[in-house]
N, C-alpha and C. Protein backbone atom coordinates (compact mmCIF):
# COMPACT_ATOMS: atom_id res chain seq x y z
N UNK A 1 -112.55 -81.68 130.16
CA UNK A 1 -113.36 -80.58 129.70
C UNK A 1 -112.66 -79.89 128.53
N UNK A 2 -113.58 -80.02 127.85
CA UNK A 2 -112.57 -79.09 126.42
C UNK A 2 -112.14 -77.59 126.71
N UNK A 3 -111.64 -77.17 125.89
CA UNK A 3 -110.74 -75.63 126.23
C UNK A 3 -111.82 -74.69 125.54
N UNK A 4 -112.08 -75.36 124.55
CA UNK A 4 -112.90 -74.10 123.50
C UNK A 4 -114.41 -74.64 122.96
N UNK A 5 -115.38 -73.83 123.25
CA UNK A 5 -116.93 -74.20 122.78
C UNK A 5 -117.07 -73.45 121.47
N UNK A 6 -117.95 -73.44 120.77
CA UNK A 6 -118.43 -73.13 119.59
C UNK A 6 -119.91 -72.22 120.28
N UNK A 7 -119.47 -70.70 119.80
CA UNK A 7 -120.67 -70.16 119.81
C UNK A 7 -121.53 -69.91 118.08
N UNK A 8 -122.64 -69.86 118.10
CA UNK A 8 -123.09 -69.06 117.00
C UNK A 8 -124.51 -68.40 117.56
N UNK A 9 -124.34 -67.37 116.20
CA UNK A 9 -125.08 -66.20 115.92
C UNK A 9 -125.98 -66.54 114.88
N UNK A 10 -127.14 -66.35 114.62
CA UNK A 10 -127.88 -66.33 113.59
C UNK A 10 -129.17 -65.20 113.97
N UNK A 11 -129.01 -64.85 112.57
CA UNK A 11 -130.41 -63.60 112.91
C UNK A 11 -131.16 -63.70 111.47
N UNK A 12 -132.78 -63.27 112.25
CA UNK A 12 -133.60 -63.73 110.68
C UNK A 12 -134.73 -62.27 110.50
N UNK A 13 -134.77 -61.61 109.58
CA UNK A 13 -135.48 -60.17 109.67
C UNK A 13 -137.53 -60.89 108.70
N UNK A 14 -138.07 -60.28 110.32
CA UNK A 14 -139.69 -60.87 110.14
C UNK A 14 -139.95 -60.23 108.89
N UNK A 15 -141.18 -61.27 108.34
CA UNK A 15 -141.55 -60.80 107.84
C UNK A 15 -143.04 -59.74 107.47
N UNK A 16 -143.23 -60.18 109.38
CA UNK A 16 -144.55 -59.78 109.81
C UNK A 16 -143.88 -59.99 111.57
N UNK A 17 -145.12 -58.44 111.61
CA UNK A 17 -144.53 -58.44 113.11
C UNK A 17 -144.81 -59.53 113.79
N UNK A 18 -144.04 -59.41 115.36
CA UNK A 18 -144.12 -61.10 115.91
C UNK A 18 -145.29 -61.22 116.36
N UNK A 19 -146.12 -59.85 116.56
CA UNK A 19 -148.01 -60.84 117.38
C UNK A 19 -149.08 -60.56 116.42
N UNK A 20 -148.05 -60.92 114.68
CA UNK A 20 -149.49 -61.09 113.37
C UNK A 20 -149.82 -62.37 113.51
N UNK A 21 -151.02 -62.37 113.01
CA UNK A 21 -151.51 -64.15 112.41
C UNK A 21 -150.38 -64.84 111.57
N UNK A 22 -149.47 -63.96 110.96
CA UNK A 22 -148.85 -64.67 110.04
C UNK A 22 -147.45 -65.56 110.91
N UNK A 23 -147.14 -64.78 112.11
CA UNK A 23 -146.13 -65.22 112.39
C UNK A 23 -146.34 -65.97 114.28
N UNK A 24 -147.99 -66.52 114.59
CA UNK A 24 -148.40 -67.00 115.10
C UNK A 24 -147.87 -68.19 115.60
N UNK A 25 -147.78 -69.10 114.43
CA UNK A 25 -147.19 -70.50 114.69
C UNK A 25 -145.42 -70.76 115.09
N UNK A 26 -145.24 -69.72 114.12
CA UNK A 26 -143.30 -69.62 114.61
C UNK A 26 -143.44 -68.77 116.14
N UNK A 27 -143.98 -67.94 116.88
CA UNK A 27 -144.12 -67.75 118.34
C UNK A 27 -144.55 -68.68 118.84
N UNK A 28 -145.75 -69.49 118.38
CA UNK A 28 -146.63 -70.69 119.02
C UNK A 28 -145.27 -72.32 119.91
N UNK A 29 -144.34 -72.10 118.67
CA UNK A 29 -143.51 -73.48 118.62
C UNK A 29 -141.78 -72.53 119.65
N UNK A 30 -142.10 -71.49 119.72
CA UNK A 30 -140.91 -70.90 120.44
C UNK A 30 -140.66 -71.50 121.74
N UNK A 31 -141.44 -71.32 122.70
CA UNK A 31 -140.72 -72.39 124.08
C UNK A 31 -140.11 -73.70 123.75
N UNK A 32 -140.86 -74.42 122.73
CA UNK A 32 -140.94 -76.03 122.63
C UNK A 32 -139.44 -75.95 121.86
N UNK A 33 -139.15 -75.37 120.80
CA UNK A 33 -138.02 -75.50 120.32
C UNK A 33 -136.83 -74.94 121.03
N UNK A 34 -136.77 -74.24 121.82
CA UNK A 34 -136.03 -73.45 122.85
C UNK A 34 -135.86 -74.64 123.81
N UNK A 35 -136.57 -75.07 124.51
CA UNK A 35 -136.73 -76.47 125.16
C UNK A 35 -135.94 -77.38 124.68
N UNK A 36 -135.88 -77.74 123.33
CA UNK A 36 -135.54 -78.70 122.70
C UNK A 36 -133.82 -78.06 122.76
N UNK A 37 -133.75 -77.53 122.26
CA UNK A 37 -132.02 -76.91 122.72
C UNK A 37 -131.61 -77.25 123.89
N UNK A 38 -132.40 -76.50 124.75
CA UNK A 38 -131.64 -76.26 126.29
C UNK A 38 -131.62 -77.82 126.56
N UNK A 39 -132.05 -78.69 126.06
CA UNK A 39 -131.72 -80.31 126.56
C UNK A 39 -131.09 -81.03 125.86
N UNK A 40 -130.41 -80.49 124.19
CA UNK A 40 -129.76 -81.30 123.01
C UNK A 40 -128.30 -81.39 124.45
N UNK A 41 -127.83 -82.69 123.42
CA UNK A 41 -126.37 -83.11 123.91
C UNK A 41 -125.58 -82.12 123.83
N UNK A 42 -124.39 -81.38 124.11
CA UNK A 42 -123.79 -80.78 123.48
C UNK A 42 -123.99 -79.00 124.26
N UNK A 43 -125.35 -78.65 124.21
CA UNK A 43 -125.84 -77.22 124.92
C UNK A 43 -124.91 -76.90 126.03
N UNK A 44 -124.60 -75.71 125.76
CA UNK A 44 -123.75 -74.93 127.37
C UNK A 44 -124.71 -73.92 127.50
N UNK A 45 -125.18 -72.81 126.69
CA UNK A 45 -125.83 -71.57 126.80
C UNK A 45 -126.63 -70.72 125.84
N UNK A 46 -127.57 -70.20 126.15
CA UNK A 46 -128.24 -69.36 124.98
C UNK A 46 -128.82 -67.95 125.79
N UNK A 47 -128.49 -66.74 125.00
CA UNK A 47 -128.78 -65.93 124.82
C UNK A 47 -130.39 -65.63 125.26
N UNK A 48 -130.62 -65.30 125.96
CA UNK A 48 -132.31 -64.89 126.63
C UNK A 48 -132.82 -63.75 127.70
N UNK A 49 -133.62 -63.63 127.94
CA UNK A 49 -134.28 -61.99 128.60
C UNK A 49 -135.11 -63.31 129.49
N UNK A 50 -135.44 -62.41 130.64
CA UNK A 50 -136.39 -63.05 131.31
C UNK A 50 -137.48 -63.98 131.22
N UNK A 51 -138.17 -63.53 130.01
CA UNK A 51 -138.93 -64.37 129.35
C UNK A 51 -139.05 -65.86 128.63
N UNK A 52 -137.77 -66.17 128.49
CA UNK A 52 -136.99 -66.94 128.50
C UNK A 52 -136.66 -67.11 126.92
N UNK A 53 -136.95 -66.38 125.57
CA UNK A 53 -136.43 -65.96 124.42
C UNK A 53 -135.46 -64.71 124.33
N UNK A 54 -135.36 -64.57 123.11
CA UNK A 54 -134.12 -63.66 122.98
C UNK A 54 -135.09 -62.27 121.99
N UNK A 55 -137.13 -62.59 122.06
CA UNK A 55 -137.63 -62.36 120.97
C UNK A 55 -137.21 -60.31 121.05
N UNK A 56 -137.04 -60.50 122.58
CA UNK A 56 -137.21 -58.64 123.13
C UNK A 56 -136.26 -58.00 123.13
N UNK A 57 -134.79 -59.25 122.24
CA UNK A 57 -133.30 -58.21 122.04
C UNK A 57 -133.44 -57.30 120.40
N UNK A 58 -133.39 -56.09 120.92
CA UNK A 58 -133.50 -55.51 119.40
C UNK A 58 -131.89 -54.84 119.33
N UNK A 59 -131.03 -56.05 118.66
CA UNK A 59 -129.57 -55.60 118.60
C UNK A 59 -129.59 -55.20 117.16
N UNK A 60 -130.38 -56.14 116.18
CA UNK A 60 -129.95 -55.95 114.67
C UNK A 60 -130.93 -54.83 113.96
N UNK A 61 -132.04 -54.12 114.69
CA UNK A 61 -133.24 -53.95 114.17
C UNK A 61 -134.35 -54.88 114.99
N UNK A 62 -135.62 -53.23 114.96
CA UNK A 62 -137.30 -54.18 115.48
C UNK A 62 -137.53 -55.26 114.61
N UNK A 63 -136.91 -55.22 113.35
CA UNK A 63 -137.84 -56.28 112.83
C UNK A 63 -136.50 -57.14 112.44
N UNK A 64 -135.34 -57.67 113.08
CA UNK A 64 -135.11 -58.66 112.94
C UNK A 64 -135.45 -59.51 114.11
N UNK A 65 -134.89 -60.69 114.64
CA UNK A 65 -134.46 -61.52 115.60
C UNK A 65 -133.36 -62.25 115.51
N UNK A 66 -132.58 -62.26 116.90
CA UNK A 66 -131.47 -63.11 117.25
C UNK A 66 -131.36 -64.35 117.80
N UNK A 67 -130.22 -65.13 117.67
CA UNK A 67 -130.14 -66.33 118.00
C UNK A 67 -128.89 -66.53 118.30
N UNK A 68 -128.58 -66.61 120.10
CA UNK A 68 -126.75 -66.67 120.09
C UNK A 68 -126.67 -67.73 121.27
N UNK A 69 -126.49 -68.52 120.94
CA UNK A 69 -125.41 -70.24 121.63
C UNK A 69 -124.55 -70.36 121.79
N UNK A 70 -124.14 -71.02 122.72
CA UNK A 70 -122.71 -71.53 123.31
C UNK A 70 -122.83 -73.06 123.19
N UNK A 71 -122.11 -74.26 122.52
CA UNK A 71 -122.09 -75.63 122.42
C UNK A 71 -121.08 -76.14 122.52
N UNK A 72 -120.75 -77.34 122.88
CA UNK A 72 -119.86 -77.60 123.49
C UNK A 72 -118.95 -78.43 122.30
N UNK A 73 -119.54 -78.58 121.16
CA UNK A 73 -118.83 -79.09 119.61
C UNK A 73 -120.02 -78.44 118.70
N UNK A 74 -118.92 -78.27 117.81
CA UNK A 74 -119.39 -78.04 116.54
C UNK A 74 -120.42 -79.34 116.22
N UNK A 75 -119.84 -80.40 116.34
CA UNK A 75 -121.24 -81.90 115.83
C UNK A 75 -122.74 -81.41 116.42
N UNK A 76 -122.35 -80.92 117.59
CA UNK A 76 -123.75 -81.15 119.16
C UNK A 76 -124.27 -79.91 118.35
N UNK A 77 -123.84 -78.53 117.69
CA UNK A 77 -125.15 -77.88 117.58
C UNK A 77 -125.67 -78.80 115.98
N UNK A 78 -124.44 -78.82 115.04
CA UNK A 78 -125.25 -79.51 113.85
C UNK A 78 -126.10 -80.62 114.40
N UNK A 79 -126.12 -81.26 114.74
CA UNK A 79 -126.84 -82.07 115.22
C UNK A 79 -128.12 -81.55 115.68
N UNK A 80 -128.12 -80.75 116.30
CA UNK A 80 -129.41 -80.12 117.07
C UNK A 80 -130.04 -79.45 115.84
N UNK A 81 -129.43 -78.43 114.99
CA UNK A 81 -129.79 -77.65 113.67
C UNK A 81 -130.50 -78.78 113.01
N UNK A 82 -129.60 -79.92 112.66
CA UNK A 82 -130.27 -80.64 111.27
C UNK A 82 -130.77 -82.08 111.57
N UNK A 83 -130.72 -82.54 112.59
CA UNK A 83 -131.30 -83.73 113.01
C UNK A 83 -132.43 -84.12 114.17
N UNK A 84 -132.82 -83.14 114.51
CA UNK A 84 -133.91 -82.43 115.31
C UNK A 84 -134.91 -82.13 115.29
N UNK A 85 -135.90 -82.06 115.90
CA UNK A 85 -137.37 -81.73 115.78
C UNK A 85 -136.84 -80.46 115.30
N UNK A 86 -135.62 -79.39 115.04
CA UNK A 86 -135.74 -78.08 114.86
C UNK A 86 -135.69 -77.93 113.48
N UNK A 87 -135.57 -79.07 112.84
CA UNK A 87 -135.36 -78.97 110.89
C UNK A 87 -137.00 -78.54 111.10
N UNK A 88 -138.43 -79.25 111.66
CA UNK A 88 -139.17 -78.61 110.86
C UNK A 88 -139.87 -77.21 111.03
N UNK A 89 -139.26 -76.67 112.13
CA UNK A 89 -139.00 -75.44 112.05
C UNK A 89 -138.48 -74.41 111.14
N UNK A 90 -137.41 -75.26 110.84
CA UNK A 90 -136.48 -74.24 109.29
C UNK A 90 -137.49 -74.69 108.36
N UNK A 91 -137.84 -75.70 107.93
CA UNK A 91 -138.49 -76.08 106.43
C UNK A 91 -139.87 -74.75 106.33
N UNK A 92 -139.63 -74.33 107.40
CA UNK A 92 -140.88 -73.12 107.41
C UNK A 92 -140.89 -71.82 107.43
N UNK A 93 -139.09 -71.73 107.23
CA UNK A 93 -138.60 -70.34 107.70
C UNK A 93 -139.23 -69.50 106.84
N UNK A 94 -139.61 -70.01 105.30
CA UNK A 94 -139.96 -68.88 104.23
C UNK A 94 -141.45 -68.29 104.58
N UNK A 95 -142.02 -68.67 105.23
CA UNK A 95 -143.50 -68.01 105.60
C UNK A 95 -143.35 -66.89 106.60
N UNK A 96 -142.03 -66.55 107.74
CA UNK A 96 -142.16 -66.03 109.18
C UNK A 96 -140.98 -64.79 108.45
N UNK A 97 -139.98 -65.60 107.33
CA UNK A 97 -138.59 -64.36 107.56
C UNK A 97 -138.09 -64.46 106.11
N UNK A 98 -137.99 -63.01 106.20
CA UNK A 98 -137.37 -62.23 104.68
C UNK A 98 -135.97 -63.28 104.07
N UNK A 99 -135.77 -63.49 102.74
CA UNK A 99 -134.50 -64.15 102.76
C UNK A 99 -133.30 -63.04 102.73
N UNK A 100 -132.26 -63.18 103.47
CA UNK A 100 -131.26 -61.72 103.52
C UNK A 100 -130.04 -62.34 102.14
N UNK A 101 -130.01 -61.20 101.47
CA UNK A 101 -128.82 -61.31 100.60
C UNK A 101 -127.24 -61.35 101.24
N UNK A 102 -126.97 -61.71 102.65
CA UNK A 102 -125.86 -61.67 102.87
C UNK A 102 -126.06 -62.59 103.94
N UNK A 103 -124.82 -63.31 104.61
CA UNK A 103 -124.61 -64.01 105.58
C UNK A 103 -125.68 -63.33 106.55
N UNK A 104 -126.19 -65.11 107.31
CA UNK A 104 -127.36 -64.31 108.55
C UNK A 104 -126.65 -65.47 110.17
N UNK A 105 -125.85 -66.09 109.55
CA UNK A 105 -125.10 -67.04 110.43
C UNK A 105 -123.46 -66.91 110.73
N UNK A 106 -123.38 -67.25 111.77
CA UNK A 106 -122.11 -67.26 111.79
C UNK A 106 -121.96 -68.24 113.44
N UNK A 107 -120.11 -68.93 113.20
CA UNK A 107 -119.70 -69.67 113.64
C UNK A 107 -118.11 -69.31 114.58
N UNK A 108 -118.22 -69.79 115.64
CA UNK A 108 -116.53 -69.02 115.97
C UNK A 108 -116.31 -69.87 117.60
N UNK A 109 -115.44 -70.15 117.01
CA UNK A 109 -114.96 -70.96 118.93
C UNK A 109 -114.13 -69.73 119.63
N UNK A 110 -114.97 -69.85 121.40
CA UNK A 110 -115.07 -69.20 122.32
C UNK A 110 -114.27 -70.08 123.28
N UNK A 111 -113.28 -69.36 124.52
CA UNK A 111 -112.69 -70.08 125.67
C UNK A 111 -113.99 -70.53 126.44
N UNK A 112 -114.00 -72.13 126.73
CA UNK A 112 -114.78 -72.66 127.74
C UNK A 112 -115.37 -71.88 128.69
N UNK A 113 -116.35 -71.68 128.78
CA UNK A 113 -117.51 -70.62 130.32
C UNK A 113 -117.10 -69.15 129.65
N UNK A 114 -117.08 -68.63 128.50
CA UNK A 114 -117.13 -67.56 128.02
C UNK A 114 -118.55 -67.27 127.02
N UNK A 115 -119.51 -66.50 127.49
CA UNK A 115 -120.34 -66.05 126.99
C UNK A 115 -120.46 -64.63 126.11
N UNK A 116 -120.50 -65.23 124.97
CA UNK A 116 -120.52 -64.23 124.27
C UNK A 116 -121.50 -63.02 124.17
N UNK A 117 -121.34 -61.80 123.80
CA UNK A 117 -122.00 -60.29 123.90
C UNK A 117 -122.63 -60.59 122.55
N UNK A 118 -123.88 -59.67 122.43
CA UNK A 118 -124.31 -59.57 121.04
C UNK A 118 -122.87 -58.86 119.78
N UNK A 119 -122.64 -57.87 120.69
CA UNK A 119 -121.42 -57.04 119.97
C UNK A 119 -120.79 -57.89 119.39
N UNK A 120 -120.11 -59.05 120.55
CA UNK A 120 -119.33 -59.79 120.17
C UNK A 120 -119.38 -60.36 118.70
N UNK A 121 -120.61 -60.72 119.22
CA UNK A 121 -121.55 -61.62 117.86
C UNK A 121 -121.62 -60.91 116.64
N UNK A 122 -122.07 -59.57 116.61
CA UNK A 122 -122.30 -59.18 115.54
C UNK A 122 -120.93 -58.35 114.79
N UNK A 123 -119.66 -58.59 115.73
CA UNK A 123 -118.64 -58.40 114.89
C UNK A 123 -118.24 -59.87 113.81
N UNK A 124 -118.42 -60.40 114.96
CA UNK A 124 -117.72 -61.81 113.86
C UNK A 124 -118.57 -61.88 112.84
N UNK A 125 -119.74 -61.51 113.17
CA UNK A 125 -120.89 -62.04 111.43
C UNK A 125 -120.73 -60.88 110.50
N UNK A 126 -120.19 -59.70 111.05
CA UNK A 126 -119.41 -58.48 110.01
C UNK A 126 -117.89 -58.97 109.56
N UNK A 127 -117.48 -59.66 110.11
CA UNK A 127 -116.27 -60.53 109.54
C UNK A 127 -116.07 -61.69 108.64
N UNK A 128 -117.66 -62.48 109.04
CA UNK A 128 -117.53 -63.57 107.50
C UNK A 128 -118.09 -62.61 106.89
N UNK A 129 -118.85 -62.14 106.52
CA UNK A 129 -119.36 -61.42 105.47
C UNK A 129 -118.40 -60.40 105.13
N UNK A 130 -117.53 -59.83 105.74
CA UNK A 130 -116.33 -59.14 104.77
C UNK A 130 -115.29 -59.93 104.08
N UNK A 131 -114.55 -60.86 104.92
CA UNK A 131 -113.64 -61.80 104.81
C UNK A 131 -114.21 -63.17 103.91
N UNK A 132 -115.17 -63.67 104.61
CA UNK A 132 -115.75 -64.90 104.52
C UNK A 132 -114.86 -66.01 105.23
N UNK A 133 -115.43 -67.10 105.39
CA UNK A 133 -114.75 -68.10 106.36
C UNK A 133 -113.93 -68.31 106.39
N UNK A 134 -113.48 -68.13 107.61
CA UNK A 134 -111.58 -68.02 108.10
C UNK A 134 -111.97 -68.85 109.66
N UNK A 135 -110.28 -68.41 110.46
CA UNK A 135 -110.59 -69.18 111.24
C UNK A 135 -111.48 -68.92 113.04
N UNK A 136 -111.77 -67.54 112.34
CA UNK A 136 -112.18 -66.43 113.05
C UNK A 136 -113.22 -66.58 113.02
N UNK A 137 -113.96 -66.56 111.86
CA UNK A 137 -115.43 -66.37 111.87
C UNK A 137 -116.01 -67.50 110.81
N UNK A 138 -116.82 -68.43 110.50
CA UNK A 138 -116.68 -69.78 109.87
C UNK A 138 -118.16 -70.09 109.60
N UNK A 139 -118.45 -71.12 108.84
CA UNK A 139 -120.05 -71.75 108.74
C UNK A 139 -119.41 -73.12 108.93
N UNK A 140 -121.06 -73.53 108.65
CA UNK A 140 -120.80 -74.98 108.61
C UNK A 140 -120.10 -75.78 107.94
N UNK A 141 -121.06 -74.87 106.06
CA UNK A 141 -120.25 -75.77 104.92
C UNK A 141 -118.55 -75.44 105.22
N UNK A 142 -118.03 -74.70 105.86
CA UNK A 142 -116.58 -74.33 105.73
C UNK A 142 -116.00 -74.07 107.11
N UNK A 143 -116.49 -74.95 107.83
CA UNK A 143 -116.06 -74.87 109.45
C UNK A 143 -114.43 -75.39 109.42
N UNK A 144 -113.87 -74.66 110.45
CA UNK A 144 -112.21 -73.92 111.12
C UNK A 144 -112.12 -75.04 112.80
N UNK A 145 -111.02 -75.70 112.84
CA UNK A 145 -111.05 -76.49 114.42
C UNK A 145 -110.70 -75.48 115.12
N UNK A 146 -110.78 -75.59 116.39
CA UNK A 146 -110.61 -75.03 117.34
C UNK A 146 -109.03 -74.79 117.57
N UNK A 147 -109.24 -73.29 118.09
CA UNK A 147 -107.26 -73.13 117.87
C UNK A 147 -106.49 -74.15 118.37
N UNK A 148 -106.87 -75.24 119.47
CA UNK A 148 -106.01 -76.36 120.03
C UNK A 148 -105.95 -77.37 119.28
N UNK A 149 -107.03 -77.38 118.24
CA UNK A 149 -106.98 -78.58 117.55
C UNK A 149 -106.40 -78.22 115.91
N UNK A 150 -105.75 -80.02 115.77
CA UNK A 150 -104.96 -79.29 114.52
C UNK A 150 -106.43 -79.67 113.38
N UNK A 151 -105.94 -78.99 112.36
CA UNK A 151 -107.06 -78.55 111.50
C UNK A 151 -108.19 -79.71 110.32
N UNK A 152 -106.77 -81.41 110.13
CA UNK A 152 -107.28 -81.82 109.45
C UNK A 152 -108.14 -82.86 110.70
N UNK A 153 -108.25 -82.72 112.18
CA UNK A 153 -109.07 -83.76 113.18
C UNK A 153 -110.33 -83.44 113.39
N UNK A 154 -110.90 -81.75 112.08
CA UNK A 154 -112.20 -81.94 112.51
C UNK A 154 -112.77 -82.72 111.81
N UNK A 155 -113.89 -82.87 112.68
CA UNK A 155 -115.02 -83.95 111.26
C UNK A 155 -116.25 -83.28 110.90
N UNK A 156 -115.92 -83.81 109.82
CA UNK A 156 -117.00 -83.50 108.77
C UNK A 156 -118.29 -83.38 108.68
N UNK A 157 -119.10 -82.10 108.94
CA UNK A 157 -120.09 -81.54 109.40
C UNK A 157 -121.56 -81.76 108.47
N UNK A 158 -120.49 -81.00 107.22
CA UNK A 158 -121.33 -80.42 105.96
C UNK A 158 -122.45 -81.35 105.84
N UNK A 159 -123.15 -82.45 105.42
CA UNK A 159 -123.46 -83.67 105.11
C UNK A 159 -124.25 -82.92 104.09
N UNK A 160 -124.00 -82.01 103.21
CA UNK A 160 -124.97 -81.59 102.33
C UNK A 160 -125.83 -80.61 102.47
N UNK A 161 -126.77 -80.25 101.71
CA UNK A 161 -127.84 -79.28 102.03
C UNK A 161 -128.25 -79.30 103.17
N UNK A 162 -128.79 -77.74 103.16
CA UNK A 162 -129.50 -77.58 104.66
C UNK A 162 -130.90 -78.25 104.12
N UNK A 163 -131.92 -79.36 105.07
CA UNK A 163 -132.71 -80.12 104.46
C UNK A 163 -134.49 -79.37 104.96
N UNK A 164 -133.86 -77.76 105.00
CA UNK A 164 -134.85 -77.05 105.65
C UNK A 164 -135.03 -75.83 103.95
N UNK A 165 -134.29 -76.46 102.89
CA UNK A 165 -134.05 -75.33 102.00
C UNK A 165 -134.43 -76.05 100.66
């Protein structure tokens, strides 16, 4: 069992509230892609309310939304992000959510069966965006190994553009 999982944070501010016509189809595809997580290779945990989304956490603001995971490698969520029924989800992000002028993601390895707090979360994404990627707080294009691992054994994530942009 590995020592350290990879959580991330991502948050996206609507651009229409969540029960307009406009933002219909991105609620419509919410279980199914949520689904599609909770069964990728790799999944330990996600962030959710009873309902079984995260749509009713208002940590950042009413009109953003959150997104916080626990995975068990850095590959298993890229993988799930960009090789997934969930790319054509992103290729659609520009119709549902504002584009933010600052980091809306962030990356950070967590001790194994440690679930991260929103707090948690939303310090580290106040940390790339002050700092920018370190080994603390990280993205993809510029992902950090896990403190046990030495630094040149990760592999190589980036594969290029996000193919949702």
């Amino acid at each position: 069992m590995p020592q350290y999982h990879l959580a991330q944070l991502n948050i996206a501010k609507l651009a229409a509230p969540l029960d307009s016509p406009r933002l219909a189809d991105f609620v419509a595809n919410l279980d199914r892609i949520n689904g599609l997580a909770d069964q990728a290779p790799g999944f330990v945990w996600r962030l959710q309310t009873e309902e079984g989304d995260a749509t009713g956490i208002d940590a950042f603001g009413s009109d953003y939304l959150v997104n916080l995971s626990v995975w068990d490698s850095i590959e298993s969520l890229h993988d799930y992000v960009y090789r997934s029924a969930h790319v054509e989800i992103m290729r659609r992000k520009k119709e549902w959510f504002h584009k933010l002028g600052e980091a809306h993601m962030v990356l950070w390895w967590v001790p194994a069966g440690h679930r991260p707090t929103v707090a948690e979360a939303s310090s580290k994404l106040d940390q790339l965006r002050k700092l920018g990627p370190n080994g603390e707080a990280f993205t993809f294009k510029r992902p950090f190994a896990p403190p046990h691992q030495a630094p040149d054994t990760l592999p190589d994530v980036r594969g290029g553009e996000c193919p949702a942009t």
